[in-house]
PDB file of N, CA and C in Angstrom:
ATOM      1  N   UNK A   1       0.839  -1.167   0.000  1.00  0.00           N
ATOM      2  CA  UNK A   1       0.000   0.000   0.000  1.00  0.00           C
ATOM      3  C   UNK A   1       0.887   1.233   0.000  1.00  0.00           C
ATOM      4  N   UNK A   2       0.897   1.844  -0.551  1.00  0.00           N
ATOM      5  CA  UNK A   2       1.397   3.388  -1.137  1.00  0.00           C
ATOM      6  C   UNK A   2       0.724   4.360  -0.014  1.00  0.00           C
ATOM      7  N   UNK A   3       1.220   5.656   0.201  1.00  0.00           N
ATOM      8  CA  UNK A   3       0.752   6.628   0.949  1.00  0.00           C
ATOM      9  C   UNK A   3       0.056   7.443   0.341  1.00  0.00           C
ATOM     10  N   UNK A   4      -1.004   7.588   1.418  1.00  0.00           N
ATOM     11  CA  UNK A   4      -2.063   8.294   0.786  1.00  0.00           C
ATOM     12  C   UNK A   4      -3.764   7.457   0.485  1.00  0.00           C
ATOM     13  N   UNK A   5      -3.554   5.713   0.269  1.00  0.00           N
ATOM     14  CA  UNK A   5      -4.104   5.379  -0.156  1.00  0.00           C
ATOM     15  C   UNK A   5      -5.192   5.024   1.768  1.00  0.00           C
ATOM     16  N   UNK A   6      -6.598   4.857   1.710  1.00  0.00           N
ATOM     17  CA  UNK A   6      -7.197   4.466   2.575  1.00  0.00           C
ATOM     18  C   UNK A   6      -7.519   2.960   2.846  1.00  0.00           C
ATOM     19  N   UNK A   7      -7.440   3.023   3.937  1.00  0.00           N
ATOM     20  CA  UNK A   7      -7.217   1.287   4.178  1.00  0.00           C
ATOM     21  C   UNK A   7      -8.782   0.971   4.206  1.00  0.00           C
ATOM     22  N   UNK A   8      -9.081   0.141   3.901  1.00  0.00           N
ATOM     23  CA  UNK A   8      -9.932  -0.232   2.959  1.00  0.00           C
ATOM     24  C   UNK A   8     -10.810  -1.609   4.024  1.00  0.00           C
ATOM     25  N   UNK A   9      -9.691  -2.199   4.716  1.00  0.00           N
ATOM     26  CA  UNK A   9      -9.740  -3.401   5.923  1.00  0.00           C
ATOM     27  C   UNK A   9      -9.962  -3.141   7.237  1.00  0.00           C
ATOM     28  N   UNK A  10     -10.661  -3.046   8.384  1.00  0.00           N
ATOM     29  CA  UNK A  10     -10.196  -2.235   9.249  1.00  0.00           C
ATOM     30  C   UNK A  10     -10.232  -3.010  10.497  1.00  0.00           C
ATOM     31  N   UNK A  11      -9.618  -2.730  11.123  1.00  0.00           N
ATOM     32  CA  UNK A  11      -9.092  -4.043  12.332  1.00  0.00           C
ATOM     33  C   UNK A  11     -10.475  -3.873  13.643  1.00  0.00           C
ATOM     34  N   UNK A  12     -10.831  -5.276  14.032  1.00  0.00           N
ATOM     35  CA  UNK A  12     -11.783  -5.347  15.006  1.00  0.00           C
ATOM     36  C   UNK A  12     -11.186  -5.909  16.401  1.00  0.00           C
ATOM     37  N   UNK A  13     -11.641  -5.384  17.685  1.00  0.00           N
ATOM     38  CA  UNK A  13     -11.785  -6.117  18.914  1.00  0.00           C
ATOM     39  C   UNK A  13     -12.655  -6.474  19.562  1.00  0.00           C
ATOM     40  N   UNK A  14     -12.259  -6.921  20.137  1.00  0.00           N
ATOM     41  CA  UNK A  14     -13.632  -7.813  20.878  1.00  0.00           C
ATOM     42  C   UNK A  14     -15.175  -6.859  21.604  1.00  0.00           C
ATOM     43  N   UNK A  15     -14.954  -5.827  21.646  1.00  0.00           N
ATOM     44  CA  UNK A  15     -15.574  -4.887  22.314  1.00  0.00           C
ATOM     45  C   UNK A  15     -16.637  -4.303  20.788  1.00  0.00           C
ATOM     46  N   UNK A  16     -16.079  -4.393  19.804  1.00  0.00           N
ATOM     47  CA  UNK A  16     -16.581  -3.186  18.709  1.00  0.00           C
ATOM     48  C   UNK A  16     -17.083  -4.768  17.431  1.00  0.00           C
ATOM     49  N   UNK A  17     -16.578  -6.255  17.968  1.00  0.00           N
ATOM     50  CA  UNK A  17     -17.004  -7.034  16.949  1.00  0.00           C
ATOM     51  C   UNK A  17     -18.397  -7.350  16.813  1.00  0.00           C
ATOM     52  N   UNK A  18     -19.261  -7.579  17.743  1.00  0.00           N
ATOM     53  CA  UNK A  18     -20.863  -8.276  17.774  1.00  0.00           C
ATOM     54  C   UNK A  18     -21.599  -6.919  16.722  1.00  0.00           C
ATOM     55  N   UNK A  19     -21.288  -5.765  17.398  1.00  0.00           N
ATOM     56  CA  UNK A  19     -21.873  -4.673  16.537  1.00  0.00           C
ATOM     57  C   UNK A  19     -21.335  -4.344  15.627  1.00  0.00           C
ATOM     58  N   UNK A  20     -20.413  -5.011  14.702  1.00  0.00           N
ATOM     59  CA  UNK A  20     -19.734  -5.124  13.374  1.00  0.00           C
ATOM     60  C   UNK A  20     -20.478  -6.255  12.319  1.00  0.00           C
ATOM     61  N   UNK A  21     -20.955  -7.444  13.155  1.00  0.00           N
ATOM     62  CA  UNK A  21     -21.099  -8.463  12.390  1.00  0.00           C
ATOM     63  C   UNK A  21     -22.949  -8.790  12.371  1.00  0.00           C
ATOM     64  N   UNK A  22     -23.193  -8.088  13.014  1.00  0.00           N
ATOM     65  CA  UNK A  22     -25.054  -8.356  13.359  1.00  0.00           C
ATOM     66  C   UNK A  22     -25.687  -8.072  12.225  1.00  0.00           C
ATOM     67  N   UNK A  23     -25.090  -6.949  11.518  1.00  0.00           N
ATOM     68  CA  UNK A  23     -26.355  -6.896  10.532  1.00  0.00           C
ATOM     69  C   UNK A  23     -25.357  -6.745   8.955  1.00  0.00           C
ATOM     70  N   UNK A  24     -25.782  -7.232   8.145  1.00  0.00           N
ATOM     71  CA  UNK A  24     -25.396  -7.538   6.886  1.00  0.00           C
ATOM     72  C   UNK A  24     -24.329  -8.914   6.731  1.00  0.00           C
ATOM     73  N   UNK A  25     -23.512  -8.258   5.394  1.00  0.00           N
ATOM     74  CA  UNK A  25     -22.459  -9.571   5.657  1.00  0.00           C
ATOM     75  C   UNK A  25     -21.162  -8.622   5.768  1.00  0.00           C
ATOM     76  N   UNK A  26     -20.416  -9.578   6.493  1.00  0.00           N
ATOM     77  CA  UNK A  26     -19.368  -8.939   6.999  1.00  0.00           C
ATOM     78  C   UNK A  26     -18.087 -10.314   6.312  1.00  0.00           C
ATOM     79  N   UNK A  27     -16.753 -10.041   5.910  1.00  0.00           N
ATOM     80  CA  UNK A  27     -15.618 -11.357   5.853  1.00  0.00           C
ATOM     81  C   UNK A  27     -14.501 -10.148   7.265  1.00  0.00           C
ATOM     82  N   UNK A  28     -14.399 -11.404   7.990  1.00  0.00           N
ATOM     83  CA  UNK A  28     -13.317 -11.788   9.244  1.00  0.00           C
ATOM     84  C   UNK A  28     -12.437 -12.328   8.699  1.00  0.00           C
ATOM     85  N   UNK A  29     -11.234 -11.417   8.669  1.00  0.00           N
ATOM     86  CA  UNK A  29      -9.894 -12.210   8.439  1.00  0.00           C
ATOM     87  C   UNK A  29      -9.325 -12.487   9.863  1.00  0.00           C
ATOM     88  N   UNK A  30      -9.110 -13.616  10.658  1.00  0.00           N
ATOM     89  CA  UNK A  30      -8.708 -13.724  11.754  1.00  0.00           C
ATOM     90  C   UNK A  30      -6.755 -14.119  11.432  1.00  0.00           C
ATOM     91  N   UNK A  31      -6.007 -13.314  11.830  1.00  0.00           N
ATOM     92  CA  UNK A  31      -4.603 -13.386  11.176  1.00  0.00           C
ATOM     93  C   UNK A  31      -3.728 -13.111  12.773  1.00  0.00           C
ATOM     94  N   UNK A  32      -2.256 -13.087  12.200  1.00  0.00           N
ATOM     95  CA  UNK A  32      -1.253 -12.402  13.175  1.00  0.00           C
ATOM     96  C   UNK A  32      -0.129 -11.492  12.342  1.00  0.00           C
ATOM     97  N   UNK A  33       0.576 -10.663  13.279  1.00  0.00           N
ATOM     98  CA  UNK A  33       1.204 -10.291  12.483  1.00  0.00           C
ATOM     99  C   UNK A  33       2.753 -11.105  11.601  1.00  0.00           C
ATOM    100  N   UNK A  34       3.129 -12.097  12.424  1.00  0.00           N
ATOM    101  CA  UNK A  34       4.534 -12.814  11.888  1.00  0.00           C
ATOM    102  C   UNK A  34       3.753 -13.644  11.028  1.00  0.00           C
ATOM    103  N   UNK A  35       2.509 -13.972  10.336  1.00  0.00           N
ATOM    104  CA  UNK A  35       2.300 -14.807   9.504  1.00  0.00           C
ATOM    105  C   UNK A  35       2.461 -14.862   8.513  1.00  0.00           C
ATOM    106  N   UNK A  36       3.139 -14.904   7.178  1.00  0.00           N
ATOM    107  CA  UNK A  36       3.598 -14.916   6.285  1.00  0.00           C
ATOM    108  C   UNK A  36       2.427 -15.026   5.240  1.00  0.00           C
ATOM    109  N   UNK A  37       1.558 -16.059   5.437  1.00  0.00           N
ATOM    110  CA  UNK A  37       0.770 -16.409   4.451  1.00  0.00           C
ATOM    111  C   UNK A  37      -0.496 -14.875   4.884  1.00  0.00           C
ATOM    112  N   UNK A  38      -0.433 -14.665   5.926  1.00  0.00           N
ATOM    113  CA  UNK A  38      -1.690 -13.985   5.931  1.00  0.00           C
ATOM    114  C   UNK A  38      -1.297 -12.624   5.747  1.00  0.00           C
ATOM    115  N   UNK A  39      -0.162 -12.038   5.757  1.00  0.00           N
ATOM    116  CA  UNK A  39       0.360 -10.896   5.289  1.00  0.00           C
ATOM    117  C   UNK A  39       0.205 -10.846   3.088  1.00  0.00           C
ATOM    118  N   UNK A  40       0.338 -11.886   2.472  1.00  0.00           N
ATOM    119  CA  UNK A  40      -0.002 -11.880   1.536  1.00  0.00           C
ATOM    120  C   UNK A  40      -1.571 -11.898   0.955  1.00  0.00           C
ATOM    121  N   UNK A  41      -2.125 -12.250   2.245  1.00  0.00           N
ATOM    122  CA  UNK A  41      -4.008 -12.341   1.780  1.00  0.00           C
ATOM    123  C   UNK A  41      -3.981 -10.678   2.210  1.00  0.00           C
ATOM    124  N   UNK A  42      -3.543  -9.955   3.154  1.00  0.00           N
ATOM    125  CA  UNK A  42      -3.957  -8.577   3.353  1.00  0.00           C
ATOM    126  C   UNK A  42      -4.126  -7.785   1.669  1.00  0.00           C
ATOM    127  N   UNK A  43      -3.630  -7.759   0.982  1.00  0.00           N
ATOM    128  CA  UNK A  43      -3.781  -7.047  -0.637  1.00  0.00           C
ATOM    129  C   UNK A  43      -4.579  -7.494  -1.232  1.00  0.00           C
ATOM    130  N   UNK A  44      -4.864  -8.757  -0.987  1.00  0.00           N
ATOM    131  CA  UNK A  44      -6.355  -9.268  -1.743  1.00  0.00           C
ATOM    132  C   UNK A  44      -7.475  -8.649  -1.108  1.00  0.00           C
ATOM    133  N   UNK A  45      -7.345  -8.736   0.229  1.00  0.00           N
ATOM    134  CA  UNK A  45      -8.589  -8.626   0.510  1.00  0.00           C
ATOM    135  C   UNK A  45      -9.139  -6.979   0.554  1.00  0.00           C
ATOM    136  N   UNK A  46      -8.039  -6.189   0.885  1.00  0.00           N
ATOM    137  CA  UNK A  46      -8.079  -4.610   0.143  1.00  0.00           C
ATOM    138  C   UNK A  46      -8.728  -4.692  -1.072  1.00  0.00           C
ATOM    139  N   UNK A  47      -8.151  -5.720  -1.929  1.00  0.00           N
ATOM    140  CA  UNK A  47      -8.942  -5.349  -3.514  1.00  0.00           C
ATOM    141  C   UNK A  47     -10.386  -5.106  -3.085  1.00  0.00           C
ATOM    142  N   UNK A  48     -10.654  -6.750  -2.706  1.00  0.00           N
ATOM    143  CA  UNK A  48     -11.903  -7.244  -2.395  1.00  0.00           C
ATOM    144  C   UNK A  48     -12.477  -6.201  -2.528  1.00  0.00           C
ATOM    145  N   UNK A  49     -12.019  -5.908  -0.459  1.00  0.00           N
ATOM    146  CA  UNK A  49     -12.661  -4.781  -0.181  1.00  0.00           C
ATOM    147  C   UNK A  49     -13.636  -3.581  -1.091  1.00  0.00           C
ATOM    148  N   UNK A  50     -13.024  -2.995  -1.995  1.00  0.00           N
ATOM    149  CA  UNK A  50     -13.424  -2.150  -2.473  1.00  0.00           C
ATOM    150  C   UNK A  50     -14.245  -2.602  -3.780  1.00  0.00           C
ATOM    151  N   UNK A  51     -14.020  -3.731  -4.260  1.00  0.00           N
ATOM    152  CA  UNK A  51     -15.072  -4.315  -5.135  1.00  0.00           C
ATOM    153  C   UNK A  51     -16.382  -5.059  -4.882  1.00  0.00           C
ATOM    154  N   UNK A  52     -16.443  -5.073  -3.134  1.00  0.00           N
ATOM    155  CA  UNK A  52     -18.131  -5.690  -2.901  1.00  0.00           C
ATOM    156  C   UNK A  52     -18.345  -4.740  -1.745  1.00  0.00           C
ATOM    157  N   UNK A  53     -17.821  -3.405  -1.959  1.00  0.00           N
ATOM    158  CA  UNK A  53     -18.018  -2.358  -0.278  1.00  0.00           C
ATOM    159  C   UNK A  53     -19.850  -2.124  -0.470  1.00  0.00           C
ATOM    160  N   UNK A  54     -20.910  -2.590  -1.676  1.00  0.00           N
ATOM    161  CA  UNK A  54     -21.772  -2.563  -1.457  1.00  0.00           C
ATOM    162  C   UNK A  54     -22.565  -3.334  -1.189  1.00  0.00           C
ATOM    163  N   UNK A  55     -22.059  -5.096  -1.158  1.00  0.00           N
ATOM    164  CA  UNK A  55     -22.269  -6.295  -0.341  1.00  0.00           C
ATOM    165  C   UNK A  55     -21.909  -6.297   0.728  1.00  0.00           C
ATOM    166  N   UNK A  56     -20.409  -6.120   1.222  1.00  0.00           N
ATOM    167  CA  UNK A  56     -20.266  -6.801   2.495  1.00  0.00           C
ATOM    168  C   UNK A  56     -18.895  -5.585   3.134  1.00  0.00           C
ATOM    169  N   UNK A  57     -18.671  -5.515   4.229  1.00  0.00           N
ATOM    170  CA  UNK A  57     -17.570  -5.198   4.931  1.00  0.00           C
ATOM    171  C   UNK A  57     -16.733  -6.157   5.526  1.00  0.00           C
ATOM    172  N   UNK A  58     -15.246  -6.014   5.411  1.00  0.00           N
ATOM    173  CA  UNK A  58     -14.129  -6.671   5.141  1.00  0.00           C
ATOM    174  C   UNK A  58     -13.453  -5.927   6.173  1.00  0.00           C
ATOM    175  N   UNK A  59     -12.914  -7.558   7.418  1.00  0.00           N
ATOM    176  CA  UNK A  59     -12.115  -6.374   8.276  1.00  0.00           C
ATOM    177  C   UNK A  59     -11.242  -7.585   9.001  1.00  0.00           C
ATOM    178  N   UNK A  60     -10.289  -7.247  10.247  1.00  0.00           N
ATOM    179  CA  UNK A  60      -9.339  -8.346  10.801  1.00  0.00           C
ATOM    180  C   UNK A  60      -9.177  -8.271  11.906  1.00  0.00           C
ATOM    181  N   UNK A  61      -8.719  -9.770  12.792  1.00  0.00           N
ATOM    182  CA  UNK A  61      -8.911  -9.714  13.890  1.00  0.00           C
ATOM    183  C   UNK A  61      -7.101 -10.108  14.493  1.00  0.00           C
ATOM    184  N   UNK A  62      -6.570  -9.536  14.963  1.00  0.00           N
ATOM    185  CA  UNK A  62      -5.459  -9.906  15.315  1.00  0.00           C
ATOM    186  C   UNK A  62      -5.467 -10.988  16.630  1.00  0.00           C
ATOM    187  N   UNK A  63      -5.398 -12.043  15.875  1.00  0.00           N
ATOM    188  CA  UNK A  63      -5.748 -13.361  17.011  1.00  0.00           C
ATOM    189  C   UNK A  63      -4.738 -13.313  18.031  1.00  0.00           C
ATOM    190  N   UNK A  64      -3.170 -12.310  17.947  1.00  0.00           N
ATOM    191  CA  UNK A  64      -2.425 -12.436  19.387  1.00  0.00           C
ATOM    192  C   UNK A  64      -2.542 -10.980  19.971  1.00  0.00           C
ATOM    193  N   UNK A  65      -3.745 -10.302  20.029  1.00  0.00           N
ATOM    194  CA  UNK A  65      -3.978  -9.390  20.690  1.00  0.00           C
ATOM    195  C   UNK A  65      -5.800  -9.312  20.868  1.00  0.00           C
ATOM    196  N   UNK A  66      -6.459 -10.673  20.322  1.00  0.00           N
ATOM    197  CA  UNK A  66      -7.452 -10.704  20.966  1.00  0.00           C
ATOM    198  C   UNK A  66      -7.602 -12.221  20.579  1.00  0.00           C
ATOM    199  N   UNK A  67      -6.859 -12.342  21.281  1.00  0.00           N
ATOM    200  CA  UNK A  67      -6.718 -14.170  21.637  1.00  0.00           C
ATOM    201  C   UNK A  67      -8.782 -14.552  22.403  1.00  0.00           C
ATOM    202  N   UNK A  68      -9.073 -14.253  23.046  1.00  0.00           N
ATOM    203  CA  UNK A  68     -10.692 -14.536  23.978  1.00  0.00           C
ATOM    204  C   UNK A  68     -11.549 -14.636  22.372  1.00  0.00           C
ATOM    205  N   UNK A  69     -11.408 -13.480  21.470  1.00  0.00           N
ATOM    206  CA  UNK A  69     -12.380 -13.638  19.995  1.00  0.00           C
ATOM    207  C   UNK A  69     -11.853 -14.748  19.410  1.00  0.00           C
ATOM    208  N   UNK A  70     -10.759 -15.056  19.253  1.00  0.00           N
ATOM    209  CA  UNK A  70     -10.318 -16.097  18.723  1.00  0.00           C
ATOM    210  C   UNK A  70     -10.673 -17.248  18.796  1.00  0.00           C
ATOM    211  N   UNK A  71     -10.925 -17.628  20.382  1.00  0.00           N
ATOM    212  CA  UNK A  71     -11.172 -18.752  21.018  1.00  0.00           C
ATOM    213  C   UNK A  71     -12.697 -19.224  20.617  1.00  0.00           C
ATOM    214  N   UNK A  72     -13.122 -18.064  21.226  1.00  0.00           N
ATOM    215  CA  UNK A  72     -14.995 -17.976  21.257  1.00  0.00           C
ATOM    216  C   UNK A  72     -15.246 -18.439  19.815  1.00  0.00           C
ATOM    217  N   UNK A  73     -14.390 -18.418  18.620  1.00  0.00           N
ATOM    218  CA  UNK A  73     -14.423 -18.753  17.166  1.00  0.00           C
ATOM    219  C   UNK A  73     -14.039 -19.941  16.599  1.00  0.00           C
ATOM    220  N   UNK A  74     -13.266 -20.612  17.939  1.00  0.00           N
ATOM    221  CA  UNK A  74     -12.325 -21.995  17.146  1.00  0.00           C
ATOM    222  C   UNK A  74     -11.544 -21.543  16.190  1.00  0.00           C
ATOM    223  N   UNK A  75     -10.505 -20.116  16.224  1.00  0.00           N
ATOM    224  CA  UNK A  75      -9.541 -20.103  15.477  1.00  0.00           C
ATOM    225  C   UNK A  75      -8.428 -20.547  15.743  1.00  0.00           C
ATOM    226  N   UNK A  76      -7.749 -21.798  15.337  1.00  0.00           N
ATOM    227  CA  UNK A  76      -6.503 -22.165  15.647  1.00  0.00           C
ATOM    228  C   UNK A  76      -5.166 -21.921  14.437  1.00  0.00           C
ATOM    229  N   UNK A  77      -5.783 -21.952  13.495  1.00  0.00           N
ATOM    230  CA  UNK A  77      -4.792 -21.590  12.145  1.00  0.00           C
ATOM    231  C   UNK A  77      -4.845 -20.576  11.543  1.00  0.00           C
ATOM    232  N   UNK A  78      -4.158 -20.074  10.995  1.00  0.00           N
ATOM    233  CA  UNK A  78      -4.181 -18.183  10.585  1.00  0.00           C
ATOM    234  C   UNK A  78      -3.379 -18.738   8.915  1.00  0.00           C
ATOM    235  N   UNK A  79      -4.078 -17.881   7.877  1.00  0.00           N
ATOM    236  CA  UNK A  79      -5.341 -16.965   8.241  1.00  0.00           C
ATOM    237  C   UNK A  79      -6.578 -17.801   8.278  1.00  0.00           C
ATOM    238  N   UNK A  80      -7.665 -17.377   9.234  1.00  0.00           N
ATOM    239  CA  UNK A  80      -9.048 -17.625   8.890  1.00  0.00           C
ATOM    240  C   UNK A  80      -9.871 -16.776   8.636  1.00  0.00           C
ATOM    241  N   UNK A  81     -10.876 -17.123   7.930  1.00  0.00           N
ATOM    242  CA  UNK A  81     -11.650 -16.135   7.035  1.00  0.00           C
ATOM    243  C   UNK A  81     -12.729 -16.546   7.320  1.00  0.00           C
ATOM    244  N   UNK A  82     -13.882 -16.109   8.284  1.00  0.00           N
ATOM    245  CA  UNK A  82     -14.894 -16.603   8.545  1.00  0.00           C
ATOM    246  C   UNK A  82     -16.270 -15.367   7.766  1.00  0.00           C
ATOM    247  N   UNK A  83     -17.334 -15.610   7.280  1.00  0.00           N
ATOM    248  CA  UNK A  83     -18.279 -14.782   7.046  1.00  0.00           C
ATOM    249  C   UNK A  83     -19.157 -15.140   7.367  1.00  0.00           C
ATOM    250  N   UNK A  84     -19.574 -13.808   7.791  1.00  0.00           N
ATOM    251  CA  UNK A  84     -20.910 -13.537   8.976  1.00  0.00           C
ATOM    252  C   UNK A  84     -22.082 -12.640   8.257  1.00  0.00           C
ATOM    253  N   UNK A  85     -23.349 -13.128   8.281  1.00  0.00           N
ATOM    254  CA  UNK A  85     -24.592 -12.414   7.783  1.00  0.00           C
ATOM    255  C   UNK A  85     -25.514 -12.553   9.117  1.00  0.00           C
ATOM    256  N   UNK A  86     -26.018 -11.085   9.024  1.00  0.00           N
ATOM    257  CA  UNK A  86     -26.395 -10.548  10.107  1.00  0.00           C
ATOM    258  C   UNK A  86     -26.552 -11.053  11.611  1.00  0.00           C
ATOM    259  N   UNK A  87     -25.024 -11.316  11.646  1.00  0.00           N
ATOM    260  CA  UNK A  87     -24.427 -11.954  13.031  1.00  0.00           C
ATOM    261  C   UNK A  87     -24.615 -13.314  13.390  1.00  0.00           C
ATOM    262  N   UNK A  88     -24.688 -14.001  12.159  1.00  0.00           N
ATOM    263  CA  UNK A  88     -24.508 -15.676  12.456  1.00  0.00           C
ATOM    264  C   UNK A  88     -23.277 -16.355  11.242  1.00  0.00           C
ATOM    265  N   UNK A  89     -22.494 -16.849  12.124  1.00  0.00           N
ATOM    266  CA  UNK A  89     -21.279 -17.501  10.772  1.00  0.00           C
ATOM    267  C   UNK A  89     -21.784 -18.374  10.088  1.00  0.00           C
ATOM    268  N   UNK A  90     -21.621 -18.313   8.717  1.00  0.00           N
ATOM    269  CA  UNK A  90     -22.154 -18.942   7.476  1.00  0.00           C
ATOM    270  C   UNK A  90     -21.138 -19.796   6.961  1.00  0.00           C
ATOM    271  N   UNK A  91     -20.104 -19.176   6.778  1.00  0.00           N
ATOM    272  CA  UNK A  91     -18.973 -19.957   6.390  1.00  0.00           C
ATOM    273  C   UNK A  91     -17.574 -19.464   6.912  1.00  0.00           C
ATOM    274  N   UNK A  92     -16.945 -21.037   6.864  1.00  0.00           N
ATOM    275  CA  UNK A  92     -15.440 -20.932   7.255  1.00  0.00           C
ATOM    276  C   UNK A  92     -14.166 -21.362   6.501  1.00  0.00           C
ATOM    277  N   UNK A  93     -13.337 -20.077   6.107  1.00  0.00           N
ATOM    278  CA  UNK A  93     -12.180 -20.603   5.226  1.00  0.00           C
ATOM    279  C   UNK A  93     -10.878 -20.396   5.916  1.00  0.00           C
ATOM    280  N   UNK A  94     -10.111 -21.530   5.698  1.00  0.00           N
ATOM    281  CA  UNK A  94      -9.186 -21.699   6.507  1.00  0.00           C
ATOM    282  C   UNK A  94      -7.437 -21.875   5.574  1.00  0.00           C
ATOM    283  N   UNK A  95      -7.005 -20.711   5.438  1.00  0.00           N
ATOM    284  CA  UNK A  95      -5.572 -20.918   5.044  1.00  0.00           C
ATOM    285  C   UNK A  95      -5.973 -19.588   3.353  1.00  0.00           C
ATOM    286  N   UNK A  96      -4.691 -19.701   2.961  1.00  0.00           N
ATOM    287  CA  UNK A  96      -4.971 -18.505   1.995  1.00  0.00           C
ATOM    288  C   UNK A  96      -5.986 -18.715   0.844  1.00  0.00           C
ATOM    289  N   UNK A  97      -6.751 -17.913   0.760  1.00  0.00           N
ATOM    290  CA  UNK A  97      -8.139 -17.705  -0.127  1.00  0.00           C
ATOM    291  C   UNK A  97      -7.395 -16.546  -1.320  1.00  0.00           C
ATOM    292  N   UNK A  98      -8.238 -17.094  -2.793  1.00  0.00           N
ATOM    293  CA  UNK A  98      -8.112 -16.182  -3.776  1.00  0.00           C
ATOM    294  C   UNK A  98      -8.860 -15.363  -3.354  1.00  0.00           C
ATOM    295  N   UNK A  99      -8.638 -14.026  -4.125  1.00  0.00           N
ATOM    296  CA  UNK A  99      -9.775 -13.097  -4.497  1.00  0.00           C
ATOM    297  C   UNK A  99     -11.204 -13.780  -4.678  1.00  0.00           C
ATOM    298  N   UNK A 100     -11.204 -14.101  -6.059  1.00  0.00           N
ATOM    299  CA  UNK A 100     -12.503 -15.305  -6.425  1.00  0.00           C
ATOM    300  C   UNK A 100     -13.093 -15.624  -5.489  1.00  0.00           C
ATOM    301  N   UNK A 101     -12.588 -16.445  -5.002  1.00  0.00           N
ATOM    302  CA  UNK A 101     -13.043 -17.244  -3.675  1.00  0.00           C
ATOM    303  C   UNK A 101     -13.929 -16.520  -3.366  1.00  0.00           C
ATOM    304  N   UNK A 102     -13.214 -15.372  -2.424  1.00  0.00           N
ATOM    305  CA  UNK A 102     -13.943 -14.830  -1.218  1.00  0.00           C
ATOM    306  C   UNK A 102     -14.645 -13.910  -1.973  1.00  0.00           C
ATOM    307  N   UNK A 103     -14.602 -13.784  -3.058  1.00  0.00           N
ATOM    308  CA  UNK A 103     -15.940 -12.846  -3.770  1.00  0.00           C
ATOM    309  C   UNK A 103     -16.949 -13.457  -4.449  1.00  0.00           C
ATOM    310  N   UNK A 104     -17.119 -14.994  -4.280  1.00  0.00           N
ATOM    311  CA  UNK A 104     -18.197 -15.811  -4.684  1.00  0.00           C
ATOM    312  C   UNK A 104     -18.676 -16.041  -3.481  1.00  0.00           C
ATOM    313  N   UNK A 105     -18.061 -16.283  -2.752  1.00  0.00           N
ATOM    314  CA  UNK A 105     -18.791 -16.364  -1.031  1.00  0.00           C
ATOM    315  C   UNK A 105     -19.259 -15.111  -1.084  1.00  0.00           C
ATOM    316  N   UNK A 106     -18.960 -14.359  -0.744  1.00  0.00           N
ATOM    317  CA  UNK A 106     -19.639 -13.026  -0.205  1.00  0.00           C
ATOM    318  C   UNK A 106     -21.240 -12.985  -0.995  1.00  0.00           C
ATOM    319  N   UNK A 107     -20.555 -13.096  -2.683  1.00  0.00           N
ATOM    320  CA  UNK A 107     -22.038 -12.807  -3.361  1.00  0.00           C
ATOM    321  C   UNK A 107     -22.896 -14.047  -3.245  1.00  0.00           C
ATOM    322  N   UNK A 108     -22.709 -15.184  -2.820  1.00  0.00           N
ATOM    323  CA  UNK A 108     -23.785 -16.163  -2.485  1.00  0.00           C
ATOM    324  C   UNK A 108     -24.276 -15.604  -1.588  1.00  0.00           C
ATOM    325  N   UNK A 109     -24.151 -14.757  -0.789  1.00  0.00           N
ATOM    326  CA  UNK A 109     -24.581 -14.555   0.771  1.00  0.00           C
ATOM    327  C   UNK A 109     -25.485 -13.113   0.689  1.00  0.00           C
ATOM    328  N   UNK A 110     -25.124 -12.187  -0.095  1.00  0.00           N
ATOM    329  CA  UNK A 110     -25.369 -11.242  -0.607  1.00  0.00           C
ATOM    330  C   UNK A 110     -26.619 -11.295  -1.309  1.00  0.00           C
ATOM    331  N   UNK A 111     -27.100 -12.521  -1.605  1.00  0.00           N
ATOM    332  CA  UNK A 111     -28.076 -12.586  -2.547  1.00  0.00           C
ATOM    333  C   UNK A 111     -28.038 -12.233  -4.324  1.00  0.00           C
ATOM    334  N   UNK A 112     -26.593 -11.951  -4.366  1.00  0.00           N
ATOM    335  CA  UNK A 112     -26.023 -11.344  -5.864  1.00  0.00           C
ATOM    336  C   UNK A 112     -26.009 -12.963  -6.453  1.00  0.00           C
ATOM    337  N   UNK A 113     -25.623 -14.005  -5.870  1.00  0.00           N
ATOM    338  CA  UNK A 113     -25.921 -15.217  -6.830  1.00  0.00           C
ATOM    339  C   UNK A 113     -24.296 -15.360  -7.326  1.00  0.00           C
ATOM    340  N   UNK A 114     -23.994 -16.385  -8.373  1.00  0.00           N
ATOM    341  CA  UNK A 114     -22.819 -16.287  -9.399  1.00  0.00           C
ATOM    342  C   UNK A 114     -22.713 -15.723 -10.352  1.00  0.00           C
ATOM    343  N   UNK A 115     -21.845 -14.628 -10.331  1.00  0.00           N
ATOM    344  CA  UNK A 115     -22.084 -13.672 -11.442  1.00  0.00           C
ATOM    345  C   UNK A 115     -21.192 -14.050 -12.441  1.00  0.00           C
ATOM    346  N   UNK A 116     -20.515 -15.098 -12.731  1.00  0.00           N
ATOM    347  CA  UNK A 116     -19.858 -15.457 -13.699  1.00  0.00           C
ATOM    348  C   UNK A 116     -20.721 -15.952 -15.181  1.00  0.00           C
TER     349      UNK A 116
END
């Protein structure tokens, strides 16, 4: 990411998550920071981000600074990518996700269908 540009992902804690994920669809990247693989999903999911910001909101949970959300989730492997419609988890992806991917999930959930 270049300067200047707006982050697009925006990090959740445990205090600000239930009223993040209750209403619409939301993708949870549950990550850390020494993770290698999940430092490479962060640019995808920026794309994402800004290509379904009228489906869903896209955001991350730093599992070694809110280890209790983590738990309450069964996150043991990073990254996980869980999505939530209006505060119930729908689905769970576990390890690095394409773009694609997580933008056919979202729009199944979205009610947008397969737009391919």
């Amino acid at each position: 990411m270049t300067g200047g540009e707006l982050i697009k992902v925006f990090s959740l804690i445990k205090e600000n998550f239930q009223a993040q994920i209750d209403h619409g669809i939301t993708l949870v990247s549950f990550l850390t920071s020494e993770c290698e693989t999940c430092q490479k999903q962060l640019p995808i999911l920026e794309e994402l981000a800004d290509e379904v910001r009228h489906q869903a909101t896209l955001v991350q949970v730093d599992i070694e600074q809110e280890g209790e959300l983590a738990s309450t989730y069964g996150v043991t492997n990073t990254p996980t990518l869980m999505l939530f419609k209006d505060g119930y988890q729908v689905e769970t992806l576990i390890g690095f996700q394409n773009k694609e991917n997580l933008k056919q999930a979202i729009l199944r959930y979205s009610g947008m269908g397969d737009t391919c």
